[in-house]
N, C-alpha and C. Protein backbone atom coordinates (compact mmCIF):
# COMPACT_ATOMS: atom_id res chain seq x y z
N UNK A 1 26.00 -80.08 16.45
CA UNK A 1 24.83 -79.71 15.72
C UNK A 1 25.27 -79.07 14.40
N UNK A 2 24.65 -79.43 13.61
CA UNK A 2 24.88 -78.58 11.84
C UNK A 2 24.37 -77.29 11.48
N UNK A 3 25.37 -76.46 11.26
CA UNK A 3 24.84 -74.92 11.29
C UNK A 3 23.84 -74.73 10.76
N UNK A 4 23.55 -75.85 9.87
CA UNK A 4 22.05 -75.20 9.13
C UNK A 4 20.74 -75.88 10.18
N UNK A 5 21.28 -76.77 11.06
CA UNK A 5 19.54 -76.65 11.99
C UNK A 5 19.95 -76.01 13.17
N UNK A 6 21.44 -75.06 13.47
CA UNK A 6 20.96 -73.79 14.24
C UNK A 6 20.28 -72.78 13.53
N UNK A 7 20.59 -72.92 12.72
CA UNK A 7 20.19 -71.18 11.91
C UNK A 7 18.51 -71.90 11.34
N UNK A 8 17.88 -72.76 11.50
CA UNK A 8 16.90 -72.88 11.17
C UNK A 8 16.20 -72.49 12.87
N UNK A 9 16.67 -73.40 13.76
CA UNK A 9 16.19 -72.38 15.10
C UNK A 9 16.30 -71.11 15.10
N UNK A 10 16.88 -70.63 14.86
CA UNK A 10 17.12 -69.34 15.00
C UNK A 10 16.33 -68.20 14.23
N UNK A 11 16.00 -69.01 12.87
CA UNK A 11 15.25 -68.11 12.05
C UNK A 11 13.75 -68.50 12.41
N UNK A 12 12.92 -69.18 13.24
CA UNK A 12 11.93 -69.96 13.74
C UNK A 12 11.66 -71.12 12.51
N UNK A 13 11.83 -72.11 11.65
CA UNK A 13 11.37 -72.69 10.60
C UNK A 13 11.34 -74.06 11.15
N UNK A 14 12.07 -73.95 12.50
CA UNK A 14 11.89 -75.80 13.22
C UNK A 14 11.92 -74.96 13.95
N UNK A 15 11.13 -76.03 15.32
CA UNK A 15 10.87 -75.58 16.88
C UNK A 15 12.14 -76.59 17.73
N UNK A 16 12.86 -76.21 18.38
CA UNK A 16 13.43 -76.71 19.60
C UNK A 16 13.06 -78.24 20.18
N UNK A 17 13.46 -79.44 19.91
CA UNK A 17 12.81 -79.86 20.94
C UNK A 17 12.90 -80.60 22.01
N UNK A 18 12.39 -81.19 23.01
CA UNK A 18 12.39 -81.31 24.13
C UNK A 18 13.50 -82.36 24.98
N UNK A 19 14.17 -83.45 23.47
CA UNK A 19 15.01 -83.71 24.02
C UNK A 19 16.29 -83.09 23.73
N UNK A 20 16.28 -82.56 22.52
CA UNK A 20 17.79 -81.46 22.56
C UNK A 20 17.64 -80.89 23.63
N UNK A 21 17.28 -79.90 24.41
CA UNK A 21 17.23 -79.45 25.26
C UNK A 21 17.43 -80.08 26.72
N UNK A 22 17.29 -80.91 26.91
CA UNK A 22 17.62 -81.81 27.77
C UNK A 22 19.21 -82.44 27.77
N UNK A 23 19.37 -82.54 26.16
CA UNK A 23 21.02 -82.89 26.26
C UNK A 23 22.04 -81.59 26.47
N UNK A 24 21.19 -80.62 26.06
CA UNK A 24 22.40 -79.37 26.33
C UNK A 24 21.84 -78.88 27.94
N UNK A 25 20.90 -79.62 28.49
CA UNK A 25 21.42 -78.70 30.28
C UNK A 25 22.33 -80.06 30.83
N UNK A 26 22.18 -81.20 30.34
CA UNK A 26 23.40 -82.75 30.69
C UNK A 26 24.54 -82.24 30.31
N UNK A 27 24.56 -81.41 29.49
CA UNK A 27 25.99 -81.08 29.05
C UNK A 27 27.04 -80.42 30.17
N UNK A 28 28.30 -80.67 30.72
CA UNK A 28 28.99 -80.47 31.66
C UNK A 28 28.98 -79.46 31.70
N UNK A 29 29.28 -78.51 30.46
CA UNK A 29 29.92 -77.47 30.32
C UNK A 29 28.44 -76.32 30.38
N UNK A 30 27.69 -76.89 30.48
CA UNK A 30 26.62 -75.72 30.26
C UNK A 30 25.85 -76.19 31.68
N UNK A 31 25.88 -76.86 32.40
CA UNK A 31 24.81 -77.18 33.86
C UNK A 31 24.81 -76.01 34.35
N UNK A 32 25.61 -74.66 34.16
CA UNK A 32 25.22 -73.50 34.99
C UNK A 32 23.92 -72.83 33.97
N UNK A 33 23.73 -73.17 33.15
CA UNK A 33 22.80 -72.33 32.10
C UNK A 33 21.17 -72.92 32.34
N UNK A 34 20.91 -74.10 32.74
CA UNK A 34 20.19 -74.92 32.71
C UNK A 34 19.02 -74.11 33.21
N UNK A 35 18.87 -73.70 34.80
CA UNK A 35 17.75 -73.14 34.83
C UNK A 35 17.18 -71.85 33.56
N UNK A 36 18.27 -71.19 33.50
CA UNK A 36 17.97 -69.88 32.63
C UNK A 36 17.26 -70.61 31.09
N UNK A 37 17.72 -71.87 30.58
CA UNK A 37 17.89 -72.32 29.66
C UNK A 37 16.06 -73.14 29.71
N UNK A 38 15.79 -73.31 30.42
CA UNK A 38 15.09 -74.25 30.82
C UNK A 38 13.38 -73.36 30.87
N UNK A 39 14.17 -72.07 32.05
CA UNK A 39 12.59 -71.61 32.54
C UNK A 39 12.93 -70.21 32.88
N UNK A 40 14.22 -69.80 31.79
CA UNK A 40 14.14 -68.53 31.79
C UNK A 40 14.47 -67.71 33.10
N UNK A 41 14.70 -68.03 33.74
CA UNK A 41 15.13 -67.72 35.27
C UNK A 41 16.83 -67.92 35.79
N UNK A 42 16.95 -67.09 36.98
CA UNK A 42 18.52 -67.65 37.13
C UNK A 42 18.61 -67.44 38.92
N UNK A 43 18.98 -67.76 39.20
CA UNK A 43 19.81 -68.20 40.62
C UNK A 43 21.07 -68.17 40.92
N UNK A 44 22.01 -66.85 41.07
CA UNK A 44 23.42 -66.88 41.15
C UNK A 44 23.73 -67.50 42.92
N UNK A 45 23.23 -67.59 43.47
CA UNK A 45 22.87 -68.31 44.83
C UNK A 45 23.36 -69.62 44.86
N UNK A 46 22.61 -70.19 43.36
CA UNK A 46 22.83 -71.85 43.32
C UNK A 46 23.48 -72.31 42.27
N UNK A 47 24.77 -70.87 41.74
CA UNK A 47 25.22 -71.50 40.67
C UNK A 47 24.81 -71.46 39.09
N UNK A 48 23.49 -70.88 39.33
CA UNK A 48 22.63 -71.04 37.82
C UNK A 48 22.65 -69.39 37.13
N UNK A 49 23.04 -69.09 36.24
CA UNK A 49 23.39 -67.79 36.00
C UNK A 49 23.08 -68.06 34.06
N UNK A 50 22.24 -66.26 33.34
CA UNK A 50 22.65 -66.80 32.16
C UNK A 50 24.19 -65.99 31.31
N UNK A 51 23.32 -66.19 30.12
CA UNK A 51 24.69 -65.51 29.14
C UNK A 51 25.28 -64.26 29.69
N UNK A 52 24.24 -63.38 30.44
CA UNK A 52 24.73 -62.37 30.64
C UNK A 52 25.85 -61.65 31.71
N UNK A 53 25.67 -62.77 32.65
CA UNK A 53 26.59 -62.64 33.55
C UNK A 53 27.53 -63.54 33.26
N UNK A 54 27.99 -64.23 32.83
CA UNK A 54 29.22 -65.26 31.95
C UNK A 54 29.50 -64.47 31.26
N UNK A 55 29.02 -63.50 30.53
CA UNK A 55 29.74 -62.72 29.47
C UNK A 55 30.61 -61.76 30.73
N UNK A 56 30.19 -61.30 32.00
CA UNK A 56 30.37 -59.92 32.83
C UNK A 56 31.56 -60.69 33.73
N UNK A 57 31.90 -62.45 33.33
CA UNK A 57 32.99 -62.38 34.07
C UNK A 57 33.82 -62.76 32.99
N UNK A 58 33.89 -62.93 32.35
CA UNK A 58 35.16 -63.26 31.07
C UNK A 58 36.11 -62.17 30.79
């Protein structure tokens, strides 16, 4: 992705949409983020955890 349409998400001036989001929970490296990513929720039970506990094991 090109830093300038993160930082346009980021500053709100484009909205997110529905299939980016879909390619980053397909993404290998991120399938643990997906629920959190998705619906805001997490499940360390099933694997699904967000930034914050990935940051608490690094």
């Amino acid at each position: 992705m090109p830093p300038t349409t993160l930082k346009n998400y980021e500053l709100g001036y484009r909205e997110v949409g529905g299939a980016f989001l879909v390619a980053l929970a397909h993404h290998p490296e991120l399938h643990q983020f997906t629920l959190w990513l998705l619906a805001d929720k997490k499940s360390a039970e099933i694997g699904q955890i967000g930034p914050e506990e990935y940051l608490a094991k690094a």
